[in-house]
C-alpha atoms as a PDB file:
ATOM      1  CA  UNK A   1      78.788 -80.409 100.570  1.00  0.00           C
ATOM      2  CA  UNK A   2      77.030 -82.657 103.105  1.00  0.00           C
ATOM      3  CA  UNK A   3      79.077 -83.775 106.167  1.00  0.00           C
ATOM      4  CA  UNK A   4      80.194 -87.541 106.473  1.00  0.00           C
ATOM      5  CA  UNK A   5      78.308 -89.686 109.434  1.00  0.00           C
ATOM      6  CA  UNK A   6      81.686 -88.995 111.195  1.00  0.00           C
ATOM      7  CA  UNK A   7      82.534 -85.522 110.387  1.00  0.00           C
ATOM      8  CA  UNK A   8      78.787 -84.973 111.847  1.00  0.00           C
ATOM      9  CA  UNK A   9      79.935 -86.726 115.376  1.00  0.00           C
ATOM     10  CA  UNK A  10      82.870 -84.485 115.364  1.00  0.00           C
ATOM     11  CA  UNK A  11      80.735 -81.433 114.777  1.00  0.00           C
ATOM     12  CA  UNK A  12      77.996 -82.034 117.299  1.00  0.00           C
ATOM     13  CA  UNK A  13      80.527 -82.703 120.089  1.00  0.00           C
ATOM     14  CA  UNK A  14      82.422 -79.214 118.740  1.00  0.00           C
ATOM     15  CA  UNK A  15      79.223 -77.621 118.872  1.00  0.00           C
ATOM     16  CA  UNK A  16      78.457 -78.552 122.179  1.00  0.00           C
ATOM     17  CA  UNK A  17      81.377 -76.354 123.223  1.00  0.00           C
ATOM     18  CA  UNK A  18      80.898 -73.339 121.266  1.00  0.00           C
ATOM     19  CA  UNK A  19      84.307 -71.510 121.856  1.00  0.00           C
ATOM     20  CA  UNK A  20      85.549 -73.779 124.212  1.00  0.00           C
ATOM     21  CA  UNK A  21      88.174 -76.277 123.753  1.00  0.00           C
ATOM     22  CA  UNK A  22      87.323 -79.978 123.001  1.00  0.00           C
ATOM     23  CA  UNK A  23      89.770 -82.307 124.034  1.00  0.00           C
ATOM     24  CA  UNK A  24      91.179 -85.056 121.094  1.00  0.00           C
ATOM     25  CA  UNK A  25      90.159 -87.414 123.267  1.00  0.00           C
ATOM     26  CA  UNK A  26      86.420 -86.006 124.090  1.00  0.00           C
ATOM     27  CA  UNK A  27      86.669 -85.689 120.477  1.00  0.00           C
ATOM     28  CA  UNK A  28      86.839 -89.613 120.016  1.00  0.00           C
ATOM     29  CA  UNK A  29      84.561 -90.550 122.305  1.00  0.00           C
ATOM     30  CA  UNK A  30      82.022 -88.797 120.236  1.00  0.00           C
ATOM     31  CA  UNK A  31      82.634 -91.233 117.957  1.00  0.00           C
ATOM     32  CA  UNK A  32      82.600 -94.236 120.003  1.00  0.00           C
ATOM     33  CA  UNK A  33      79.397 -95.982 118.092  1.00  0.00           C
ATOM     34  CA  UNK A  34      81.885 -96.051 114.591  1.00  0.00           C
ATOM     35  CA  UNK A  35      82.442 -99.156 113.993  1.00  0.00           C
ATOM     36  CA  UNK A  36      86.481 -98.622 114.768  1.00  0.00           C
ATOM     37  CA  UNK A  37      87.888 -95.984 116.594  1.00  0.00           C
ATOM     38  CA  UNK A  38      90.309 -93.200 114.509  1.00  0.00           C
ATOM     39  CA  UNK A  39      93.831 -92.623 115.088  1.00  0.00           C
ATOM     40  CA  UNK A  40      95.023 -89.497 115.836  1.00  0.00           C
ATOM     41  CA  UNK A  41      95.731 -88.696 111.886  1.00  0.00           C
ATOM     42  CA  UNK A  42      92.896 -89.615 110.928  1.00  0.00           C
ATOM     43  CA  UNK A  43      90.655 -87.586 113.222  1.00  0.00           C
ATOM     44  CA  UNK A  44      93.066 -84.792 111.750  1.00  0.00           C
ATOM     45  CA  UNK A  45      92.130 -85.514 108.105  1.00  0.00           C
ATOM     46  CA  UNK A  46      88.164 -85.244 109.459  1.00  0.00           C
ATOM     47  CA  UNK A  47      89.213 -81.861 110.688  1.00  0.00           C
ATOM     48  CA  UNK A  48      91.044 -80.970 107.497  1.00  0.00           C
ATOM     49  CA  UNK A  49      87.850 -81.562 105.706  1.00  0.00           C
ATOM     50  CA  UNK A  50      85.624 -80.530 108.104  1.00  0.00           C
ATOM     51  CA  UNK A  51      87.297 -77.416 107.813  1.00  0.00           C
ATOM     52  CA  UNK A  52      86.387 -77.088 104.078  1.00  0.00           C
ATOM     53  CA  UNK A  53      83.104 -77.802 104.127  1.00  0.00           C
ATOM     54  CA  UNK A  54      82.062 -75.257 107.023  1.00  0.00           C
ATOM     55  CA  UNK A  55      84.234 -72.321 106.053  1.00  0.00           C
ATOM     56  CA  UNK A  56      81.363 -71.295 103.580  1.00  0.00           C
ATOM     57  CA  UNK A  57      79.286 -71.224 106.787  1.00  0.00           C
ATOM     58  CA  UNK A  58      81.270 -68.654 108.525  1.00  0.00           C
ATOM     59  CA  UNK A  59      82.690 -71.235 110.961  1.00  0.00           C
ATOM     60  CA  UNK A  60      86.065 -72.410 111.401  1.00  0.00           C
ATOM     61  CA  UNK A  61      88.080 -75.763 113.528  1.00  0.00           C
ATOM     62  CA  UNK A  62      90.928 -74.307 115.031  1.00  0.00           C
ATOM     63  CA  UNK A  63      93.483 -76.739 116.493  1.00  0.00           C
ATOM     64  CA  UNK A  64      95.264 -76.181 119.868  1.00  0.00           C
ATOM     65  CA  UNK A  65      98.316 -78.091 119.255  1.00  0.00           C
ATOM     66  CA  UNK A  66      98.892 -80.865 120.840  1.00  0.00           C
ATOM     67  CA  UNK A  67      95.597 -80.405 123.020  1.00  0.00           C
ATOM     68  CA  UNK A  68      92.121 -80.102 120.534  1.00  0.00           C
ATOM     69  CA  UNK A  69      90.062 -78.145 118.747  1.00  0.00           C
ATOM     70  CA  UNK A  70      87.547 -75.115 119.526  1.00  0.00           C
ATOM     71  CA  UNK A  71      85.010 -74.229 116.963  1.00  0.00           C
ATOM     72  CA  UNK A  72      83.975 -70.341 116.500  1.00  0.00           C
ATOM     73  CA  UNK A  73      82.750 -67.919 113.385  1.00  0.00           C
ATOM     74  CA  UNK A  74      85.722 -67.293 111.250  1.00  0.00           C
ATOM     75  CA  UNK A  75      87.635 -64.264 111.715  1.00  0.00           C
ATOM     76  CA  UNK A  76      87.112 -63.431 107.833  1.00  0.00           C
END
């Protein structure tokens, strides 16, 4: 499955911090050249599919509630 124009924002900034934690709001400023910005839920539903399409990869989007999300190779 091929990543949406979005979901592909949201990856590059997560990849620019392998490991580390990336801010929700870092994680919408990525995105600040979409043509609106996302709400909170709906930067969690890019996650939530995000999440789907890399596990395959060996990579997984864990959240840190309330704070981000960190991207590292899944623990499977």
């Amino acid at each position: 499955m091929a990543l949406s124009a979005v979901q592909s924002r949201i990856v590059e900034c997560l990849i620019r911090n392998p490991g580390a934690l990336v801010p929700r709001a870092d994680l919408i400023a990525c995105l600040s050249e979409e043509p609106s910005t996302p709400t909170r839920n709906a930067l969690d539903l890019h996650v939530t599919r995000i999440r789907r399409k890399l596990a395959p990869l060996g990579l997984a989007v864990k959240a840190v509630r309330g704070r981000g999300y960190r991207l590292h190779a899944s623990e499977d």
